[in-house]
PDB file of N, CA and C in Angstrom:
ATOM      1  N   UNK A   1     -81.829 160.703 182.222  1.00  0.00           N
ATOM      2  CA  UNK A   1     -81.895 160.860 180.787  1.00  0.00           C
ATOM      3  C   UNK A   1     -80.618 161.570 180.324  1.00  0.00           C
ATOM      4  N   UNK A   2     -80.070 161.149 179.580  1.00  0.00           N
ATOM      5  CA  UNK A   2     -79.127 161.845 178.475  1.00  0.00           C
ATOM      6  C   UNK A   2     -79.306 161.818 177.186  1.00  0.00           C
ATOM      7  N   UNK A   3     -79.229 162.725 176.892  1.00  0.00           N
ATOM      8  CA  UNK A   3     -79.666 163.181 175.195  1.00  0.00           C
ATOM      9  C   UNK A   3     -80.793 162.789 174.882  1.00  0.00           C
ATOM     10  N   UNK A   4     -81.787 162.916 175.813  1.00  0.00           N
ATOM     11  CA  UNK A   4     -83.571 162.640 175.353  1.00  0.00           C
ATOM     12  C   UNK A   4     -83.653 160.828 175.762  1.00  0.00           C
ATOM     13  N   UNK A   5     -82.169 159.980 175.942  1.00  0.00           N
ATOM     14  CA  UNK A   5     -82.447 158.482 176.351  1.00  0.00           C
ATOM     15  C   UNK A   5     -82.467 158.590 177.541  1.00  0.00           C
ATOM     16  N   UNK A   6     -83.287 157.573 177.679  1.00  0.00           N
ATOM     17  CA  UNK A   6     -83.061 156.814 179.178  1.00  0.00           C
ATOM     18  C   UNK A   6     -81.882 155.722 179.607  1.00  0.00           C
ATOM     19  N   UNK A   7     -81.242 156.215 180.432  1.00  0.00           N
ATOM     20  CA  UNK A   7     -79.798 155.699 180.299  1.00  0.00           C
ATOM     21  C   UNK A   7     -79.945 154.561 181.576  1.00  0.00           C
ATOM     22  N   UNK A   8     -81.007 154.729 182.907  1.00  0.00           N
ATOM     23  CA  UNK A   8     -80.838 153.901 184.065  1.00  0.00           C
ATOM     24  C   UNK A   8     -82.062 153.852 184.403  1.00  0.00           C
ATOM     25  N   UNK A   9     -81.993 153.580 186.124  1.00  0.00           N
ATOM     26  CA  UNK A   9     -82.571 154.031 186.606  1.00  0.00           C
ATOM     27  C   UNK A   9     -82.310 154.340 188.186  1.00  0.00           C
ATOM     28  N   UNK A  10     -83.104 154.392 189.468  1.00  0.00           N
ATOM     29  CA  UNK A  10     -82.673 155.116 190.510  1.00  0.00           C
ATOM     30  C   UNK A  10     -84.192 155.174 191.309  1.00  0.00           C
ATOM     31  N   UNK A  11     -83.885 154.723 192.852  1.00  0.00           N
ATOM     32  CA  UNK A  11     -85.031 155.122 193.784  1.00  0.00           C
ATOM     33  C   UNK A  11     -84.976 154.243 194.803  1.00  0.00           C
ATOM     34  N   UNK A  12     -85.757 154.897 195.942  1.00  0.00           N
ATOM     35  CA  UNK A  12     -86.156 154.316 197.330  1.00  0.00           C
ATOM     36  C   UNK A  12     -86.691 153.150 196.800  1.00  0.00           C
ATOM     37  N   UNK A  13     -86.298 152.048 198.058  1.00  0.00           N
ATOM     38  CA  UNK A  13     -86.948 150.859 197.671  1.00  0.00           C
ATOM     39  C   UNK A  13     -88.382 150.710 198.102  1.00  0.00           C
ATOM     40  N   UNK A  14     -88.201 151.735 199.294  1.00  0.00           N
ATOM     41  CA  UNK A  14     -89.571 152.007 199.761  1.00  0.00           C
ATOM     42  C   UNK A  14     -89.367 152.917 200.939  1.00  0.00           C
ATOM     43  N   UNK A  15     -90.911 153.387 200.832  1.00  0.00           N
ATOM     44  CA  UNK A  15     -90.888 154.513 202.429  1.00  0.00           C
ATOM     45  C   UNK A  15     -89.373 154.544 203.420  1.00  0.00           C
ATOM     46  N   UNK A  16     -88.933 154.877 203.999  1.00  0.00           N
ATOM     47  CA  UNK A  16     -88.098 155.292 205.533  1.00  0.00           C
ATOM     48  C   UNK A  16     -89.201 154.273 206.183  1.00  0.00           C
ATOM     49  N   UNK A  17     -88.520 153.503 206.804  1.00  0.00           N
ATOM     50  CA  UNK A  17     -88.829 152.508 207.875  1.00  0.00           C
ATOM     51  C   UNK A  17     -88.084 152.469 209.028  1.00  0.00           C
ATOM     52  N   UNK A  18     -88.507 152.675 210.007  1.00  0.00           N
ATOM     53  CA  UNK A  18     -87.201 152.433 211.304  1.00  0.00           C
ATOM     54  C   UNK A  18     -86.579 153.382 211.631  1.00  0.00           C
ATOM     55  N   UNK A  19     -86.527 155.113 210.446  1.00  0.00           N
ATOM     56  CA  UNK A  19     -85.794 155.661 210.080  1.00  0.00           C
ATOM     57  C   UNK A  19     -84.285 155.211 209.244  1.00  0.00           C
ATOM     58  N   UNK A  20     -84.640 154.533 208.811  1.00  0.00           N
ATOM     59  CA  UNK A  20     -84.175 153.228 207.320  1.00  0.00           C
ATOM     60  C   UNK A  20     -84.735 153.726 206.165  1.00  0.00           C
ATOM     61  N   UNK A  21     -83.837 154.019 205.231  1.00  0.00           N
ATOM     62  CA  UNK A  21     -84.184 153.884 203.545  1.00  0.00           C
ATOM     63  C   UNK A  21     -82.993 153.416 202.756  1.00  0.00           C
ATOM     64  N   UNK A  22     -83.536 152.484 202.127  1.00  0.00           N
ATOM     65  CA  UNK A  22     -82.698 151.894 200.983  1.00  0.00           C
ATOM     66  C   UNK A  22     -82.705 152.442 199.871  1.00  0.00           C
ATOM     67  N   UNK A  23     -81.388 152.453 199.110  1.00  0.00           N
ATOM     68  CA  UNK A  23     -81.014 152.949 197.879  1.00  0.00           C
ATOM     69  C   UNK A  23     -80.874 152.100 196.817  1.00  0.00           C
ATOM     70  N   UNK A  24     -81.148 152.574 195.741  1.00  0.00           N
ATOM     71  CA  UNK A  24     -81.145 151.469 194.673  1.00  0.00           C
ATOM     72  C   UNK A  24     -80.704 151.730 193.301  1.00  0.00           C
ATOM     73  N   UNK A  25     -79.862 151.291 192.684  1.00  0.00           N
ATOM     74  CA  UNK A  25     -79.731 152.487 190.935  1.00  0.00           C
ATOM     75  C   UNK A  25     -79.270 151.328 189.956  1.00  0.00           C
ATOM     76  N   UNK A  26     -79.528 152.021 188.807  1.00  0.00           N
ATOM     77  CA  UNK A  26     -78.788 150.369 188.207  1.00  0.00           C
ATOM     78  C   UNK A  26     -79.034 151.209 186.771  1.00  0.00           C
ATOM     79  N   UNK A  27     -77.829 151.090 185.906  1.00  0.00           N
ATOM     80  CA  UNK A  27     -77.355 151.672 184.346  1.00  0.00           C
ATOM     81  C   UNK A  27     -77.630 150.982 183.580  1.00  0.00           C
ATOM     82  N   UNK A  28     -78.024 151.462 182.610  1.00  0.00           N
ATOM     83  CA  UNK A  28     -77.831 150.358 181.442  1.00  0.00           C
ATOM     84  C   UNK A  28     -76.621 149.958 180.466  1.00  0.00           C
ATOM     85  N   UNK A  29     -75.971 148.707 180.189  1.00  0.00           N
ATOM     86  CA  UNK A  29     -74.554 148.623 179.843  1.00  0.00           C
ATOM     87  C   UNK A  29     -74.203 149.727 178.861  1.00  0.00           C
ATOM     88  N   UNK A  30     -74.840 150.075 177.572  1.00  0.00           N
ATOM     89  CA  UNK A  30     -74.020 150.594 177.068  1.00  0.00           C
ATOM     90  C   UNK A  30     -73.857 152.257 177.607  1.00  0.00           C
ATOM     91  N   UNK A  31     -74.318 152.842 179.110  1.00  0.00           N
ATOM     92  CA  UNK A  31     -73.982 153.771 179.387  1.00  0.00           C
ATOM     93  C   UNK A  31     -72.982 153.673 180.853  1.00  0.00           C
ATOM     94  N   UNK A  32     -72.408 152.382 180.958  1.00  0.00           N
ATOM     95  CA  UNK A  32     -71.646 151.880 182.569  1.00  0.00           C
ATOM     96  C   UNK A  32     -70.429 152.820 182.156  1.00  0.00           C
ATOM     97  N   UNK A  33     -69.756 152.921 183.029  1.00  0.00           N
ATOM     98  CA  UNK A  33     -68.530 153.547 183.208  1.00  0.00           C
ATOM     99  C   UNK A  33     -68.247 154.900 183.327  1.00  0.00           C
ATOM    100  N   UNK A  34     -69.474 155.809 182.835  1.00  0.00           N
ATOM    101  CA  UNK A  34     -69.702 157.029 182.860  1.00  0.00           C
ATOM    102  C   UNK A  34     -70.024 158.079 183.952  1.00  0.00           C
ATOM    103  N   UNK A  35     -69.723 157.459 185.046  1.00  0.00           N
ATOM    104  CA  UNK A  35     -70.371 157.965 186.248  1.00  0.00           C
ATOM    105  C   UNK A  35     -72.121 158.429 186.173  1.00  0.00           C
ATOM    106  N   UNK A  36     -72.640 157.933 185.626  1.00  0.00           N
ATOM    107  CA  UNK A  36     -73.892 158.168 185.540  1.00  0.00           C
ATOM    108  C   UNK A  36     -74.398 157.583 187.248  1.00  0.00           C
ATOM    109  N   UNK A  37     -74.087 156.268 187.230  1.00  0.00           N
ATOM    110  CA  UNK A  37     -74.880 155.403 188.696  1.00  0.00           C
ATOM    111  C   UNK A  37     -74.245 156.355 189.717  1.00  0.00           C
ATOM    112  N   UNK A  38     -73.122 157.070 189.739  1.00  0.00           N
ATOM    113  CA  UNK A  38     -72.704 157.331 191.019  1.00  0.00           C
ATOM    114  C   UNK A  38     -73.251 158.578 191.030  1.00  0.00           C
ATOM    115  N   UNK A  39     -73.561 159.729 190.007  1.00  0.00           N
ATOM    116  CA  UNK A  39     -74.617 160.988 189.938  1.00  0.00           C
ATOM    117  C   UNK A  39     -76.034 160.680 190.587  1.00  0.00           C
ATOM    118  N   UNK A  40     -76.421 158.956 190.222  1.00  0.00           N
ATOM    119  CA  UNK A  40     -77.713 158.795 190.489  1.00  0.00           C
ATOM    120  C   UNK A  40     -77.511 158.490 191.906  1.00  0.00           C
ATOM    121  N   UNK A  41     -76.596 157.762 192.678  1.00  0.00           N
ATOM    122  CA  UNK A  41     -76.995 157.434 194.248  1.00  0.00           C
ATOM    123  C   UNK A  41     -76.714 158.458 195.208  1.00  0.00           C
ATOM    124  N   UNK A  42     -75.645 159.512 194.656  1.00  0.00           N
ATOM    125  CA  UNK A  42     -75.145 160.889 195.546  1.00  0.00           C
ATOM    126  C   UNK A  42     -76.608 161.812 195.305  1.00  0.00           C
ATOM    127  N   UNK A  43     -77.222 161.672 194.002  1.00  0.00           N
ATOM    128  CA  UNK A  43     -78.712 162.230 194.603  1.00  0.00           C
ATOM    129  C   UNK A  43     -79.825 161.778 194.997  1.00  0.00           C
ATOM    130  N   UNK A  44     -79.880 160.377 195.040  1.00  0.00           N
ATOM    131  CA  UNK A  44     -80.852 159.949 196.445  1.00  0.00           C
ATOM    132  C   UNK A  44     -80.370 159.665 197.659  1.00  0.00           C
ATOM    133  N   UNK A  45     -78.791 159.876 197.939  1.00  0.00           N
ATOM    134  CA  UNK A  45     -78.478 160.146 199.705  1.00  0.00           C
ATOM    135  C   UNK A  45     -78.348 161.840 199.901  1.00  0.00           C
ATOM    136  N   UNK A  46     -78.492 162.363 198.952  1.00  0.00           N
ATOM    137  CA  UNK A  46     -79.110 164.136 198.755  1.00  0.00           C
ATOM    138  C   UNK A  46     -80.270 164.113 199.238  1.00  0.00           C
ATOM    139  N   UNK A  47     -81.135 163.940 198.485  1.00  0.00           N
ATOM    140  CA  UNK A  47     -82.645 163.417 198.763  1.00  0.00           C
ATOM    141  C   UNK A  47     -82.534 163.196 200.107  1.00  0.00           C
ATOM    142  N   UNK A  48     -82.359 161.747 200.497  1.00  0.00           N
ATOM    143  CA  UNK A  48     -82.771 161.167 201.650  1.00  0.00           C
ATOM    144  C   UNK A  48     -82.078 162.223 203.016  1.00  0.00           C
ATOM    145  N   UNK A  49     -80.965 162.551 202.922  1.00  0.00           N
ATOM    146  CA  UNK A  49     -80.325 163.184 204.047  1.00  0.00           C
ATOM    147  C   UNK A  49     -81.159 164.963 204.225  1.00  0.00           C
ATOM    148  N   UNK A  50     -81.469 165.331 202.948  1.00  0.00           N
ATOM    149  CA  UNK A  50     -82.088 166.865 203.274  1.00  0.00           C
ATOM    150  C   UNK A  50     -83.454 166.687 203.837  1.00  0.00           C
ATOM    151  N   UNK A  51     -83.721 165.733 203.755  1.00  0.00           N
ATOM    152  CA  UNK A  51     -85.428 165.136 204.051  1.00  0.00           C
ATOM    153  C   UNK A  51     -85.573 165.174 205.574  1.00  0.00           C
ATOM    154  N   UNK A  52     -84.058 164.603 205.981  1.00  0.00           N
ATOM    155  CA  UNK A  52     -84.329 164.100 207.232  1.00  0.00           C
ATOM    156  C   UNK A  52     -82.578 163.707 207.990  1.00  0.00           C
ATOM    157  N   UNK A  53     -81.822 164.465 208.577  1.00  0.00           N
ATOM    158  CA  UNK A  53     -80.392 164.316 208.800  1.00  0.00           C
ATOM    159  C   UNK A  53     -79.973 163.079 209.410  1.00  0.00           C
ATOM    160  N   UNK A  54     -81.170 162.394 210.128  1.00  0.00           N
ATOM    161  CA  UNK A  54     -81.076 161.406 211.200  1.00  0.00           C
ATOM    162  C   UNK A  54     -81.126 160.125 210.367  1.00  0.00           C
ATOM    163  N   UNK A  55     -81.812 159.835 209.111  1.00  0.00           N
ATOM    164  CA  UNK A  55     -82.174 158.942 208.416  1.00  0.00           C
ATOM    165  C   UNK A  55     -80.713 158.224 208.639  1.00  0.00           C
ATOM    166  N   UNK A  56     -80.970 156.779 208.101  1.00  0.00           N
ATOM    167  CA  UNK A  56     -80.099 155.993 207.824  1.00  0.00           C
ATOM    168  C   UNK A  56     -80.211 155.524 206.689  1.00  0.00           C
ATOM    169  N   UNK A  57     -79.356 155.955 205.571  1.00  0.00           N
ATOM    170  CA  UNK A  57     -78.818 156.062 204.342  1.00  0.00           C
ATOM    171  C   UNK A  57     -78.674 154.175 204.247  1.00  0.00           C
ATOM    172  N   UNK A  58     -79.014 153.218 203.281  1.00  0.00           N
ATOM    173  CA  UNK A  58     -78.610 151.848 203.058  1.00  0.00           C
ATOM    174  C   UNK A  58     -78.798 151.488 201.582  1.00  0.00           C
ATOM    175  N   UNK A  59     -77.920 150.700 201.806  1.00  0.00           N
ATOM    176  CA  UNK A  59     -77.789 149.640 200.008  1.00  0.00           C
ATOM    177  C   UNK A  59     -77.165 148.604 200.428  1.00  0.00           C
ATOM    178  N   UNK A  60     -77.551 147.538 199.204  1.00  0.00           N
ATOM    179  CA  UNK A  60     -77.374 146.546 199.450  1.00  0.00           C
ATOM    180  C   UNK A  60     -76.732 145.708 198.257  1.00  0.00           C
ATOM    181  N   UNK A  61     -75.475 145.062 197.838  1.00  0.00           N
ATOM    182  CA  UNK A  61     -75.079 144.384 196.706  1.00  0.00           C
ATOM    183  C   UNK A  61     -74.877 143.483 196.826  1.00  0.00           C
ATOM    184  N   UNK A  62     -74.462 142.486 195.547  1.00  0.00           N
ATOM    185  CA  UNK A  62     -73.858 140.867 195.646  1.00  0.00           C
ATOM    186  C   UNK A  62     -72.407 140.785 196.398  1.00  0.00           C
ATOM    187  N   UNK A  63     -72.388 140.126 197.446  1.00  0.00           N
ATOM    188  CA  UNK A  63     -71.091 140.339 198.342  1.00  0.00           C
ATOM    189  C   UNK A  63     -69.441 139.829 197.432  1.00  0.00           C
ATOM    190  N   UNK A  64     -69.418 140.729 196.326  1.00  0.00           N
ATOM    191  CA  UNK A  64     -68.382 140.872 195.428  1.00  0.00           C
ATOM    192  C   UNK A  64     -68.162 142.353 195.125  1.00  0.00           C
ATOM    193  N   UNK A  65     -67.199 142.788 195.538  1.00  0.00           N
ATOM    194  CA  UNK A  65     -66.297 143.818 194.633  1.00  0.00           C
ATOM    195  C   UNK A  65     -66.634 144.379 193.484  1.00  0.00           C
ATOM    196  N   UNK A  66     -67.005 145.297 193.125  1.00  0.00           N
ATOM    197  CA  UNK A  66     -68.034 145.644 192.026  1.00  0.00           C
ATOM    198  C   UNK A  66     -67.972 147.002 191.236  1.00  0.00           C
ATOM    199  N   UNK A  67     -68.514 147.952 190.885  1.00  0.00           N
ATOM    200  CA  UNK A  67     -68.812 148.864 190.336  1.00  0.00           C
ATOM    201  C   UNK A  67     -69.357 149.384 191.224  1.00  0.00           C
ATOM    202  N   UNK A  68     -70.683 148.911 191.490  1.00  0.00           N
ATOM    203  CA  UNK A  68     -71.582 149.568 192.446  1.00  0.00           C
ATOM    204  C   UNK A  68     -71.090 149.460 193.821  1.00  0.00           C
ATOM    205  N   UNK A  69     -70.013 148.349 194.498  1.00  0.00           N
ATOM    206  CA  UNK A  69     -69.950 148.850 195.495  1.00  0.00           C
ATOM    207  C   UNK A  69     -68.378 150.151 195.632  1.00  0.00           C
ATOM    208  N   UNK A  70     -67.612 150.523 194.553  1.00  0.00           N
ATOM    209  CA  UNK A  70     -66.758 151.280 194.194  1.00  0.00           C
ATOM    210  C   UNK A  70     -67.492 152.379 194.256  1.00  0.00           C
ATOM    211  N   UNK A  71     -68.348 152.887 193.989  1.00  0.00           N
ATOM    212  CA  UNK A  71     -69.441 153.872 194.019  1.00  0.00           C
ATOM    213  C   UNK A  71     -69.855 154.539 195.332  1.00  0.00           C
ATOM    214  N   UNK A  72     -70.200 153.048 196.256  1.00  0.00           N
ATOM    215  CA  UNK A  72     -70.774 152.946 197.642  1.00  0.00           C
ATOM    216  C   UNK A  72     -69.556 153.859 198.001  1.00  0.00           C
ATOM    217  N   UNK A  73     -68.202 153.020 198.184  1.00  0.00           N
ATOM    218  CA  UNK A  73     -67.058 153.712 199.092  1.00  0.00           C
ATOM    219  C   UNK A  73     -66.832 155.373 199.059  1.00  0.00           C
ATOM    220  N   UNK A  74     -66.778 155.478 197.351  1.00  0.00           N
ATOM    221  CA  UNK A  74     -66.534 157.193 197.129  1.00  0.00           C
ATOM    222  C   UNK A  74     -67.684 157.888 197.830  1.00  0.00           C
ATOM    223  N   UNK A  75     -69.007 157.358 197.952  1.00  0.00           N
ATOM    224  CA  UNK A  75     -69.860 158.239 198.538  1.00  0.00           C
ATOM    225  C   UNK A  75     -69.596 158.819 199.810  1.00  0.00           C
ATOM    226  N   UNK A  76     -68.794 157.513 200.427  1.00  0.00           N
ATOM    227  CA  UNK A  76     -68.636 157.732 201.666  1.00  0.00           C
ATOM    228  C   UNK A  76     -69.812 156.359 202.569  1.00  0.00           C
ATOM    229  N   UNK A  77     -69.885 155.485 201.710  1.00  0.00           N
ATOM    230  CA  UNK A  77     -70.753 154.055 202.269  1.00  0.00           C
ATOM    231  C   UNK A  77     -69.618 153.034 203.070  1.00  0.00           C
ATOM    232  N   UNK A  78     -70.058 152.525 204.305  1.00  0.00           N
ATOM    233  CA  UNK A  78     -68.867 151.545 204.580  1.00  0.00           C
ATOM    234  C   UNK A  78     -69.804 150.012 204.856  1.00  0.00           C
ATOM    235  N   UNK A  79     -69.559 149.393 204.394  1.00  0.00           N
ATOM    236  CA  UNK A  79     -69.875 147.919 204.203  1.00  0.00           C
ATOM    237  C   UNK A  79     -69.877 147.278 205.876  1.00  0.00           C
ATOM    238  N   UNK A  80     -71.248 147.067 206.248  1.00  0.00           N
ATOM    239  CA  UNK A  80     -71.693 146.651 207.242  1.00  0.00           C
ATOM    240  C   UNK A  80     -71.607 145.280 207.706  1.00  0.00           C
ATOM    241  N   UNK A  81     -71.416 144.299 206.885  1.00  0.00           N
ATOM    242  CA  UNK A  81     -71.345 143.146 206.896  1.00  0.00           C
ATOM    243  C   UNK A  81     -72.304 142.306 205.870  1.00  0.00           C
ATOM    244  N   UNK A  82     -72.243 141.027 205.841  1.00  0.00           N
ATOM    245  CA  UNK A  82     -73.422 140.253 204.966  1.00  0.00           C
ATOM    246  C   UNK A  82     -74.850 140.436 205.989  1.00  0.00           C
ATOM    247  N   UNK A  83     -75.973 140.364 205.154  1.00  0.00           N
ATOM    248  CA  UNK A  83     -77.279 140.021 205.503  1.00  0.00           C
ATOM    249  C   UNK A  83     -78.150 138.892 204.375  1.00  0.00           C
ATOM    250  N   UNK A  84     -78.700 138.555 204.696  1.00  0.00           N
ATOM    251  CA  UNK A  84     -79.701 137.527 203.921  1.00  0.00           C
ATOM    252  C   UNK A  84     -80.688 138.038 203.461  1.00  0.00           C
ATOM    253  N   UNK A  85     -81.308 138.212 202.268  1.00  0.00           N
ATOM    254  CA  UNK A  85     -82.072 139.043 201.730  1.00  0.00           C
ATOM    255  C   UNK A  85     -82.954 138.002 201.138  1.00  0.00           C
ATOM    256  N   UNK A  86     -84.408 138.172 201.410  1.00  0.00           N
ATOM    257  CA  UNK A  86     -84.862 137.279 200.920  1.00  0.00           C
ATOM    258  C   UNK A  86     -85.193 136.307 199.757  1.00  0.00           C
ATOM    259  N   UNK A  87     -85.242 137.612 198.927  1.00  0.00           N
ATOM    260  CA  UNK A  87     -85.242 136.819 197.401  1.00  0.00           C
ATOM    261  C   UNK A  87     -83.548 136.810 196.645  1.00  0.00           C
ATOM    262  N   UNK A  88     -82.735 137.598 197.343  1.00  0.00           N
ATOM    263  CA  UNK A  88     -81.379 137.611 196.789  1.00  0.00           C
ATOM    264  C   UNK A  88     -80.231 136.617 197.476  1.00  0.00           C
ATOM    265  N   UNK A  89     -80.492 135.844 198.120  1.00  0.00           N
ATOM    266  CA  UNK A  89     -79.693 135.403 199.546  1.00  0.00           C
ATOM    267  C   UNK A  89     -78.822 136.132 200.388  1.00  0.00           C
ATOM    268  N   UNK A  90     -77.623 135.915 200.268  1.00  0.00           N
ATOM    269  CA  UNK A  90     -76.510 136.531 200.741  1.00  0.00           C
ATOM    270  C   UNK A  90     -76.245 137.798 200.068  1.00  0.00           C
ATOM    271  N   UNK A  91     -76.224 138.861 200.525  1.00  0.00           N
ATOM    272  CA  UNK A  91     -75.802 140.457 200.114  1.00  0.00           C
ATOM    273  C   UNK A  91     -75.245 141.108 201.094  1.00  0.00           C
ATOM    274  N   UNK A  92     -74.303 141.932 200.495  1.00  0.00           N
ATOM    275  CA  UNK A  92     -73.485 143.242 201.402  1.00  0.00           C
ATOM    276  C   UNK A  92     -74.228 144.221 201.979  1.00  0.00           C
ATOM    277  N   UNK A  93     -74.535 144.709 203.026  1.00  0.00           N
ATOM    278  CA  UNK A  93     -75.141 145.589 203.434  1.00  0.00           C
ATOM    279  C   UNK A  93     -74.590 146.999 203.530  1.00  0.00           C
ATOM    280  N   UNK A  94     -74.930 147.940 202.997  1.00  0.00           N
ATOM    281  CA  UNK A  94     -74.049 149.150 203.542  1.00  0.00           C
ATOM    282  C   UNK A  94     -74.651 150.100 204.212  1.00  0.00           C
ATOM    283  N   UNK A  95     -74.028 151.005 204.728  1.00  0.00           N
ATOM    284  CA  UNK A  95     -74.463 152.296 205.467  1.00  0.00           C
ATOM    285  C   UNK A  95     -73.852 153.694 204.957  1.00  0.00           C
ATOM    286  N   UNK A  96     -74.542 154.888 204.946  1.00  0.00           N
ATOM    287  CA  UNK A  96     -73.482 156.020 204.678  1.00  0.00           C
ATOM    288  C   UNK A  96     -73.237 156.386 205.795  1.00  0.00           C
ATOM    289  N   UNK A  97     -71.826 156.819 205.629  1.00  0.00           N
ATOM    290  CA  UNK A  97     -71.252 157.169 206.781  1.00  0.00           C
ATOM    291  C   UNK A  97     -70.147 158.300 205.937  1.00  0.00           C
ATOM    292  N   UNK A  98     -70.853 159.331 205.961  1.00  0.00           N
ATOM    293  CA  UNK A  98     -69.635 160.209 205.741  1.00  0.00           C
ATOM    294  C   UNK A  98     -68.240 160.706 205.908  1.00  0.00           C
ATOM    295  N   UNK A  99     -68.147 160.223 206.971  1.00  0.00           N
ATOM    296  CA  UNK A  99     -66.596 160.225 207.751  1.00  0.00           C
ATOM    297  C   UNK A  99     -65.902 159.938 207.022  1.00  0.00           C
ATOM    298  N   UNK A 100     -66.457 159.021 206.012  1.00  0.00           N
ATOM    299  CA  UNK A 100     -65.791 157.942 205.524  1.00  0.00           C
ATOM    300  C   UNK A 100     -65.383 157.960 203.789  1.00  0.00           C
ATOM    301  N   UNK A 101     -65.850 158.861 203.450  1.00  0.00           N
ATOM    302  CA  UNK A 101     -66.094 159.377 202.055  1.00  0.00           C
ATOM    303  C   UNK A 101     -64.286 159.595 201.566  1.00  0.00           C
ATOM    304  N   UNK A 102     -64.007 159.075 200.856  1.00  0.00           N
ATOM    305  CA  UNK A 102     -62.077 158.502 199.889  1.00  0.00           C
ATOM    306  C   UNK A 102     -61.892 160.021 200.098  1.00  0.00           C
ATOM    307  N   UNK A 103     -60.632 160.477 200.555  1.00  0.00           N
ATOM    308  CA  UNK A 103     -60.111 161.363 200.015  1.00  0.00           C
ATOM    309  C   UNK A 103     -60.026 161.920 198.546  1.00  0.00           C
ATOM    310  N   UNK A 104     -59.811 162.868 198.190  1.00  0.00           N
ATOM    311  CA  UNK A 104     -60.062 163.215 196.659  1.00  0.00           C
ATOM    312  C   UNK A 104     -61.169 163.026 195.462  1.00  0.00           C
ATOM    313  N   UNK A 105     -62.013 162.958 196.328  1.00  0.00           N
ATOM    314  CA  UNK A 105     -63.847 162.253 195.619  1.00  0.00           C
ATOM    315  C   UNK A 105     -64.338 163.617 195.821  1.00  0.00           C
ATOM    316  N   UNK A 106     -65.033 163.891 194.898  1.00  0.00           N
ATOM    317  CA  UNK A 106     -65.939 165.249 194.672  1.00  0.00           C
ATOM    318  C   UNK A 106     -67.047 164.736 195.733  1.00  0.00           C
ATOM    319  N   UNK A 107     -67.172 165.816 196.542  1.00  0.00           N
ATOM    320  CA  UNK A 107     -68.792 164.562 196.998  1.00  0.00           C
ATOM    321  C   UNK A 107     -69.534 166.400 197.412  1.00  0.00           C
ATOM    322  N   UNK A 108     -69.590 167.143 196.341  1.00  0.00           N
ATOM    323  CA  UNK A 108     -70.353 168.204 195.602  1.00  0.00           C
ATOM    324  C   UNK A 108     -71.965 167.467 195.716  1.00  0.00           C
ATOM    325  N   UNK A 109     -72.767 168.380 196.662  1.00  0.00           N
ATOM    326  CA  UNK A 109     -73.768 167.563 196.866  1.00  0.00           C
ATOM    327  C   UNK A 109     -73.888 166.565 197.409  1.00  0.00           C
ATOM    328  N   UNK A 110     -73.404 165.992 198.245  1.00  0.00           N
ATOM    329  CA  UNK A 110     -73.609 165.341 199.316  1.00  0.00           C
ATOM    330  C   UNK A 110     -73.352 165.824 200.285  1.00  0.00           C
ATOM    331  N   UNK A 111     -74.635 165.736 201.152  1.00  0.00           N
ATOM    332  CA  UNK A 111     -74.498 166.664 202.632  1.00  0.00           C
ATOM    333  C   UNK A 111     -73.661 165.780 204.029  1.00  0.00           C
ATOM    334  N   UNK A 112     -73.277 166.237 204.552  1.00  0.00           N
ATOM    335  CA  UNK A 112     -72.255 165.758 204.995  1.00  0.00           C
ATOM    336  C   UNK A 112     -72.920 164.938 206.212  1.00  0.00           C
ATOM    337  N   UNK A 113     -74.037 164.680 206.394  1.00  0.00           N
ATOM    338  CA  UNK A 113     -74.690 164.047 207.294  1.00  0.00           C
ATOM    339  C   UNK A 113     -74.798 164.947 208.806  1.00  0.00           C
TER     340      UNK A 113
END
């Protein structure tokens, strides 16, 4: 929420499986560009990593260059390869991997795995 609106949204796609959880966030246009989505996924790999250090942090996008996956990289996400998703077909898979987090990225709140 900003200023009493609802600007997105944000959440597990479901339970830790496997020790697997997927991430998910998505803005609404007239609030994109604001770093809002990337506040929202650095606090559900917050979430997910204080829960549990071992977890495996995942997301998944349209295998194009994006916003959201510009987001992925600063977190410190590195692109795993394609997977087939059932109702989406072809998607990017990612992982966090902190190691990996851009030089010069605030990553304030994100635990370092």
């Amino acid at each position: 929420m900003v200023d009493g609106c609802c600007v997105g949204t944000c959440g597990f796609k479901s339970p830790p499986e496997n020790n697997r959880v997927e991430i998910a966030y998505f803005t609404f246009p007239d609030y994109e560009g604001k770093g809002i989505a990337t506040q929202m996924a650095r606090a559900l790999v917050t979430i997910a990593v204080e829960a549990d250090l071992r977890i495996d942090v995942a997301a998944q996008t349209l295998p194009v260059d994006s916003a959201s996956t510009t987001i992925l990289r600063k977190l410190g996400f590195e692109n795993t390869g394609t997977v087939i998703h059932p109702e989406d077909g072809a998607v990017w898979e990612w992982r966090y991997a902190p190691q990996s987090i851009q030089p010069g990225v605030s990553t304030e709140g994100v635990p370092a795995g």
